[in-house]
Protein backbone atom coordinates (compact mmCIF):
# COMPACT_ATOMS: atom_id res chain seq x y z
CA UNK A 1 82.89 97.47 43.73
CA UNK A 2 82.91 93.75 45.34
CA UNK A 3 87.36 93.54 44.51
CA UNK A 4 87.06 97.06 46.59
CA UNK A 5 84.95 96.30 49.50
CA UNK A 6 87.51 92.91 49.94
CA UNK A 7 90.99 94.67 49.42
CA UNK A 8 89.87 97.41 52.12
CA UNK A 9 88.29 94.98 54.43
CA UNK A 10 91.90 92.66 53.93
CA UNK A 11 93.47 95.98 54.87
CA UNK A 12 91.83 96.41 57.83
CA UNK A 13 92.32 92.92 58.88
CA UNK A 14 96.00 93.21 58.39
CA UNK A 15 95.99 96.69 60.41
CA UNK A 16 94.40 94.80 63.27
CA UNK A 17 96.80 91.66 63.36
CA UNK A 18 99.71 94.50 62.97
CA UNK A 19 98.55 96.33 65.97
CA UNK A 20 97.75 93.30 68.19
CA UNK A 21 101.30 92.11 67.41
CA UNK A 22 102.86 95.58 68.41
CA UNK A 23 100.68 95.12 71.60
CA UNK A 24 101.79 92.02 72.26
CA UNK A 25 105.62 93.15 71.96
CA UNK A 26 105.15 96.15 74.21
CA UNK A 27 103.03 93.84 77.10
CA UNK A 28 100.22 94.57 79.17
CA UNK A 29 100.00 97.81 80.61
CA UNK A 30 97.91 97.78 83.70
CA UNK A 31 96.58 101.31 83.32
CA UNK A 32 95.06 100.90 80.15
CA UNK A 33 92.93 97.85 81.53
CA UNK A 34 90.63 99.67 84.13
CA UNK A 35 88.42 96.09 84.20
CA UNK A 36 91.29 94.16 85.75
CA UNK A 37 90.82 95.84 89.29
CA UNK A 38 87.30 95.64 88.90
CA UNK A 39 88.02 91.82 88.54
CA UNK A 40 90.48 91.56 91.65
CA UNK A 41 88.59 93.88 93.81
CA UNK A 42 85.27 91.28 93.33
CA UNK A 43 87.00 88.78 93.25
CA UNK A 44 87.94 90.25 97.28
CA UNK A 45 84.33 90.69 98.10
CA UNK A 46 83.33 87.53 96.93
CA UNK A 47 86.14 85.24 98.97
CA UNK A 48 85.52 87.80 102.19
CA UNK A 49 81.76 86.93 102.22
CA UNK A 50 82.81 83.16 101.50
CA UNK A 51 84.66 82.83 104.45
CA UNK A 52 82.70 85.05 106.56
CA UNK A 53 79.88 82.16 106.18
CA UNK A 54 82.65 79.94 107.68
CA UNK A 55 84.03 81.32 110.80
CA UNK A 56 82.50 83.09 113.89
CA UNK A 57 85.24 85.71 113.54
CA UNK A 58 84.61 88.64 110.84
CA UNK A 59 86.81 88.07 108.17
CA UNK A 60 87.78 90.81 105.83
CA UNK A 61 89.83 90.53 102.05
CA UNK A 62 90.66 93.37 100.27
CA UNK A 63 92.93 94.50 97.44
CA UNK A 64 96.12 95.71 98.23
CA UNK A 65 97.41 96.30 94.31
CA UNK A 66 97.76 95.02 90.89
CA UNK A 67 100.68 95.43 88.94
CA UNK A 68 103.09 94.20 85.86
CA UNK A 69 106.18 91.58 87.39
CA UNK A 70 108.30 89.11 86.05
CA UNK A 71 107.00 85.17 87.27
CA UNK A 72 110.55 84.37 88.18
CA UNK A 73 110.36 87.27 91.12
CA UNK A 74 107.15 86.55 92.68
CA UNK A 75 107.62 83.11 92.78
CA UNK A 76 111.25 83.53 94.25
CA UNK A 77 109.66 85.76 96.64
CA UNK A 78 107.71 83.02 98.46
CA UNK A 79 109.64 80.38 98.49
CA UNK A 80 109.63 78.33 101.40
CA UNK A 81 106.64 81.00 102.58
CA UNK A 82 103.60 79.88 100.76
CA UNK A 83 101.67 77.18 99.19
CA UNK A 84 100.33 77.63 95.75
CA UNK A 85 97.58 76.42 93.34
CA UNK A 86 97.95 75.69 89.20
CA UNK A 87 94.21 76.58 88.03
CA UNK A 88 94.11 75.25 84.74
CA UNK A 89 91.77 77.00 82.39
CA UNK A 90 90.09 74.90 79.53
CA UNK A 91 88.46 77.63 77.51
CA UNK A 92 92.02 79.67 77.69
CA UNK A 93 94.16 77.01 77.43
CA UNK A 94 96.49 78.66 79.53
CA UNK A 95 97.50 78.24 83.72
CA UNK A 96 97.35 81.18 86.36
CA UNK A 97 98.29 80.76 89.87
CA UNK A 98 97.07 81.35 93.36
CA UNK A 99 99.41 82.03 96.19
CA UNK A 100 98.66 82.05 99.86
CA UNK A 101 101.47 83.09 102.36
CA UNK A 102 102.42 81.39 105.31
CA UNK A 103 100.72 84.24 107.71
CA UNK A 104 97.32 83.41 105.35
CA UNK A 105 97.08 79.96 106.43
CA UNK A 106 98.17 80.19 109.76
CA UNK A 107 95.94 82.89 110.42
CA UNK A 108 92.74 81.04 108.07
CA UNK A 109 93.49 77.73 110.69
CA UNK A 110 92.92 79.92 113.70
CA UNK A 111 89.98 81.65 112.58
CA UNK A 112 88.38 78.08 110.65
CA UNK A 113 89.29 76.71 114.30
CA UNK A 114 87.25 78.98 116.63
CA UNK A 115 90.25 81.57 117.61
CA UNK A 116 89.58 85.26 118.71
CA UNK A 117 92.74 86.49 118.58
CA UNK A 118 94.12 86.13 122.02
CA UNK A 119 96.21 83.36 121.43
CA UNK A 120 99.78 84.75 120.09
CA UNK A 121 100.37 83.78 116.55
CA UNK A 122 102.17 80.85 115.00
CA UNK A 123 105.96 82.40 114.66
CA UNK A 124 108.11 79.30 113.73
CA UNK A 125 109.91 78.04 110.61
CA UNK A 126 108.44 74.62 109.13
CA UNK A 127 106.99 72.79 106.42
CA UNK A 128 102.65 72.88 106.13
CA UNK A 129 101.29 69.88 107.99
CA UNK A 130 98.58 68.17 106.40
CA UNK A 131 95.88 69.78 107.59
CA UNK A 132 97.25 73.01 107.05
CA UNK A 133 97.40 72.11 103.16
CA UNK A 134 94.22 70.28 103.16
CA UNK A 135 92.75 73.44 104.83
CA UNK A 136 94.38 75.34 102.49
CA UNK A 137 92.94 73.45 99.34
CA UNK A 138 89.46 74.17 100.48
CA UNK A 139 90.01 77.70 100.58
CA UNK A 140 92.10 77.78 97.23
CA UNK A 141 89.06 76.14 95.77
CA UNK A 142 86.90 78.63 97.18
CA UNK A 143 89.46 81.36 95.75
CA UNK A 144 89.17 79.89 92.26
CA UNK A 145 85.85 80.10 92.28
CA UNK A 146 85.95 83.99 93.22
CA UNK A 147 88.17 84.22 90.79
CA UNK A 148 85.76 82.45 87.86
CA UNK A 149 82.87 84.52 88.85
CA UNK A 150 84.59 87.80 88.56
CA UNK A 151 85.82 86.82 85.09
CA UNK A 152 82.78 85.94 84.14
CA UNK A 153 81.24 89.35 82.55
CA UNK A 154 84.41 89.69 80.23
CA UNK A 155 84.74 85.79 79.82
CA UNK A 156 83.42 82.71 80.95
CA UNK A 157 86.06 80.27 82.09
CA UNK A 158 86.01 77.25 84.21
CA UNK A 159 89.29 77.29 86.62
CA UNK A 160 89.94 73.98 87.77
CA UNK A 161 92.85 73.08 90.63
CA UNK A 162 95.60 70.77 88.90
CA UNK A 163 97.41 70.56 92.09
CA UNK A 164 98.99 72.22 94.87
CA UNK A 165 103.04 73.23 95.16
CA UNK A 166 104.93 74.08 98.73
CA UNK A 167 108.00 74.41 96.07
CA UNK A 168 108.15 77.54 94.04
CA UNK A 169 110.12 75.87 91.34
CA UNK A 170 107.41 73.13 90.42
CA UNK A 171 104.68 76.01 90.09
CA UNK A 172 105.60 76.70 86.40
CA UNK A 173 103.31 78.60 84.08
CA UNK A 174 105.90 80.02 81.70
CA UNK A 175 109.06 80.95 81.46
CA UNK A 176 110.25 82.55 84.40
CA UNK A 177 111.42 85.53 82.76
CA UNK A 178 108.01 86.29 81.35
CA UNK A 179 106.10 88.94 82.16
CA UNK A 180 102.51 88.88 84.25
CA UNK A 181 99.87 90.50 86.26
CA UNK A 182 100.78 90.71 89.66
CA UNK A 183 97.45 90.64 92.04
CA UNK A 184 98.00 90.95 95.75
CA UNK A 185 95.30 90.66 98.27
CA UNK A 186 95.52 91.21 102.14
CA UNK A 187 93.11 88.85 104.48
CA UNK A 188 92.63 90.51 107.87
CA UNK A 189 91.03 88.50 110.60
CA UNK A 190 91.29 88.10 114.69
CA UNK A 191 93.68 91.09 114.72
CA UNK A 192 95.96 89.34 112.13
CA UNK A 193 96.73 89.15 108.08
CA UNK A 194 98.22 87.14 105.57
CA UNK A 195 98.59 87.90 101.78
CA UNK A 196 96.67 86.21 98.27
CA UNK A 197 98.53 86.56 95.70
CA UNK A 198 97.47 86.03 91.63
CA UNK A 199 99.87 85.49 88.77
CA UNK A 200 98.39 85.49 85.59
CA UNK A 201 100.78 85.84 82.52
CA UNK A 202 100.37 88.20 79.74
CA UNK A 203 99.96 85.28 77.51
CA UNK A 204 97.22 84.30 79.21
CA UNK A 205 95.54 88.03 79.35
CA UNK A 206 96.28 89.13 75.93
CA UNK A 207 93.17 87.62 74.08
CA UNK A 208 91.12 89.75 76.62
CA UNK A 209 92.73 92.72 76.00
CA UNK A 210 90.16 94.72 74.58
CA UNK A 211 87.38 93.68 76.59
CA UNK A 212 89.54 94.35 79.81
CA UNK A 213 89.64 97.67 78.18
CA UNK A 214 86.62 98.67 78.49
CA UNK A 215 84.64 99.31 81.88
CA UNK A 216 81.39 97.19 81.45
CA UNK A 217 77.81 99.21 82.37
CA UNK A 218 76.83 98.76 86.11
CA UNK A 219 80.20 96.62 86.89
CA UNK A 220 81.92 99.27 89.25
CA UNK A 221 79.34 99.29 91.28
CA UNK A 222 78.16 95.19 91.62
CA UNK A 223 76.67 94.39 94.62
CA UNK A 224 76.51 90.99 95.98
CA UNK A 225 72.23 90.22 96.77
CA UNK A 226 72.83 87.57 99.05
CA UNK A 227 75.05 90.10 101.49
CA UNK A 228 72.75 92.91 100.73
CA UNK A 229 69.44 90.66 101.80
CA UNK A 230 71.47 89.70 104.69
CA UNK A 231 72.42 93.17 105.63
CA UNK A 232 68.96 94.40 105.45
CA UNK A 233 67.45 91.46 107.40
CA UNK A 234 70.06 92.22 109.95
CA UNK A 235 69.00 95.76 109.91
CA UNK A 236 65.60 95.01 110.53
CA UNK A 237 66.02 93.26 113.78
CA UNK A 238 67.70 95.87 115.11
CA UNK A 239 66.32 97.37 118.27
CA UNK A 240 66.37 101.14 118.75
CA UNK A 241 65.41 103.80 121.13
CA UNK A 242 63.23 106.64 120.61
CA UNK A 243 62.93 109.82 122.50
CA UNK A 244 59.67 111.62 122.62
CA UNK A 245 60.79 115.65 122.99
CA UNK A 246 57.58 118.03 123.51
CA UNK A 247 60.09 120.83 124.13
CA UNK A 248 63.31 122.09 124.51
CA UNK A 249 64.23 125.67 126.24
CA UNK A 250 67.87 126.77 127.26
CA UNK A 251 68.47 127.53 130.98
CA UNK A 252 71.35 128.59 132.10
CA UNK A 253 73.63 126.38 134.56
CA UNK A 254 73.06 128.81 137.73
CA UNK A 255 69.28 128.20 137.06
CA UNK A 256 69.92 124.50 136.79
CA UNK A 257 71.68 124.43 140.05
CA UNK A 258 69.00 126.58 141.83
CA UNK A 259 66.33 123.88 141.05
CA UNK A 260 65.33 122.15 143.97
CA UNK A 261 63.50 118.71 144.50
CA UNK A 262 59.41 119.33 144.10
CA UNK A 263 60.03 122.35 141.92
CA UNK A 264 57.82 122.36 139.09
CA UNK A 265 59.11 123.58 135.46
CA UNK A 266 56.25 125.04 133.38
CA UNK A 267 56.63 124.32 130.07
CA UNK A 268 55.25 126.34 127.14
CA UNK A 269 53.98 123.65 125.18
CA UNK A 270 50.34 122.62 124.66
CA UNK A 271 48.75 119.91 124.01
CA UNK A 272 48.30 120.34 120.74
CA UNK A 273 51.98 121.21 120.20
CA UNK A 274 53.83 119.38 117.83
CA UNK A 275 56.46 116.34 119.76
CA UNK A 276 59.84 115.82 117.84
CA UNK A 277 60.40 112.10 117.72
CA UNK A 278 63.97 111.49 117.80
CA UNK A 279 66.91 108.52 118.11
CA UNK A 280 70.54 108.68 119.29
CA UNK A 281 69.72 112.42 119.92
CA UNK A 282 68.95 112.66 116.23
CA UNK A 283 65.39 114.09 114.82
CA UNK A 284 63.73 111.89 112.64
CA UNK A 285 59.91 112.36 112.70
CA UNK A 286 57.27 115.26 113.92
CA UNK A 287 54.04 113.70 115.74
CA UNK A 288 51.28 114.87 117.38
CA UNK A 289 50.55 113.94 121.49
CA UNK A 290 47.34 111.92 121.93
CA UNK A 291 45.98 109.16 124.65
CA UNK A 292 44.36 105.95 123.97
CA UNK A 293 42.83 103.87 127.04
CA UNK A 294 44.41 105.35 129.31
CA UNK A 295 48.01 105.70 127.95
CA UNK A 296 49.86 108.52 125.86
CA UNK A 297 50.22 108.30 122.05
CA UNK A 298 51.92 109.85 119.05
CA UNK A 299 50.86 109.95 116.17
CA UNK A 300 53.32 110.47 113.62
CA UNK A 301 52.71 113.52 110.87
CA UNK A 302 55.93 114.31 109.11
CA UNK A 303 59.66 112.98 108.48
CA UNK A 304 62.17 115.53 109.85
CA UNK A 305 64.41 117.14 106.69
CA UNK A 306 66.54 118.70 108.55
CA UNK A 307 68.86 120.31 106.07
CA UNK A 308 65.36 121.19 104.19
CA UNK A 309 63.89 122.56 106.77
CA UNK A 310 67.15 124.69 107.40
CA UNK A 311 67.25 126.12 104.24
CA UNK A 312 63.55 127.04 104.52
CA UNK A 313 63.78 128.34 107.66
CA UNK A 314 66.65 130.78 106.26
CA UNK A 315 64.48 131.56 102.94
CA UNK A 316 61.70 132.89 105.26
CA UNK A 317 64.40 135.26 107.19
């Protein structure tokens, strides 16, 4: 019984090592990893609200897709156009790349800077100056980090910068016929945008395979607490008017233009008729008119359903 548990469990072994090798021969099919968005797509959120704690202007990062290319044809793509990063990955053993294009770091020095858009943009062919690529180090160390965290729930990874290439040809991770993810994200800020790109090689992907294959519980819908808090504290402070209705009647437009100054309207209304409380013209709560020392007061009763109410009111029809 003991020779038969082993042979089928060696079987089983060997079907696994054949199937990861066919995998590995066919390459990484985007499609079939629904956790790699998820990945970039954080990844987004967490650089926007980065930077947003940076700059007075809003600063907004989101994904614009994530596909299969060959390193040789992103990386001839930018050159001359971009700085990029080699993040070297201990736990992988493997590099990815970060790219940002020339309208990225023009556009992150105007916004880091103080600019609001009315100045025209930076249209001229030249090399980085050195506080463009120190500028741009910060921020690629900021995008590493994004980039750690959102790994994180399918496997922890430290990213650190090796160094930083103006030259496309010195940013090697592979061959540069072999395949890779393809991540591009767009940065809009001041009325302008630039472009992230990620290059991460199938080599480098392939041991995660299977967990990028499987959406994790509660992942498609992370939220970041620290924006949240600072959304609702935001919310909070926010001043609003109210509108105290005690009733409404339609008249019809000669009436209105018959009124004269001194006229007096009688209303219907007692004063123990209910008074809608509402705000931007919108009902939101049901009180009841009162008077305290020598001033009027509502007291509030009810919150205003209004598609409840609706759907009552046509039940008892």
């Amino acid at each position: 019984m003991m020779e038969a548990a082993s042979s089928a469990s060696a079987q089983n072994t060997e079907r696994a090592m054949i199937t990861d090798r066919l995998l590995d021969a066919a390459g990484i099919s985007v499609d079939r990893l629904p956790m790699l968005p998820v990945v970039f797509d954080r990844m987004a959120r967490v650089m926007a609200d980065t930077m947003r704690q940076k700059s007075a202007s809003p600063s907004y990062v989101s994904v614009s897709c994530v596909e299969n290319d060959r390193i040789g044809d992103v990386l001839d793509e930018f050159e001359a156009n971009a700085l990029v990063a080699v993040l070297y990955s201990p736990e992988w053993d493997a590099r990815v790349l970060i790219g940002f294009d020339r309208d990225f770091i023009f556009t992150l020095v105007d916004v880091l800077f103080g600019a609001d858009g009315t100045e025209p943009p930076i249209d001229e062919e030249r090399s980085f100056s050195n506080i463009e690529t120190r500028i741009a180090r910060t921020v690629f160390e900021v995008a590493a980090k994004a980039l750690e965290d959102s790994f994180e729930p399918i496997a922890k990874t430290k990213l650190k910068l090796e160094r930083i290439e103006s030259r496309m040809d010195f940013a090697v991770v592979g061959r540069r016929n072999n395949p890779a993810v393809v991540a591009r994200l767009l940065l809009q800020a001041i009325g302008r945008g630039g472009e992230i790109f990620v290059v991460m090689p199938h080599a480098t992907l392939n041991p995660l395979r299977q967990r990028l294959s499987q959406v994790l519980a509660g992942e498609m819908s992370t939220r970041d607490k620290q924006w949240t808090q600072h959304f609702h504290n935001e919310i909070q402070r926010t001043e609003v008017k109210l509108e105290a209705i005690l009733e409404e009647r339609e008249i019809s437009l000669g009436d209105i233009s018959n009124l004269r100054v001194g006229q007096v309207i009688e209303l219907q209304a007692t004063a123990q008729s209910p008074v809608t409380l509402a705000c931007n013209q919108q009902p939101v709560f049901t009180s009841q008119l009162g008077q305290l020392n020598g001033s009027y007061t509502l007291q509030i009763e009810d919150l205003i359903h209004e598609e409840k109410d609706l759907i009552d009111d046509l039940r008892s029809r």
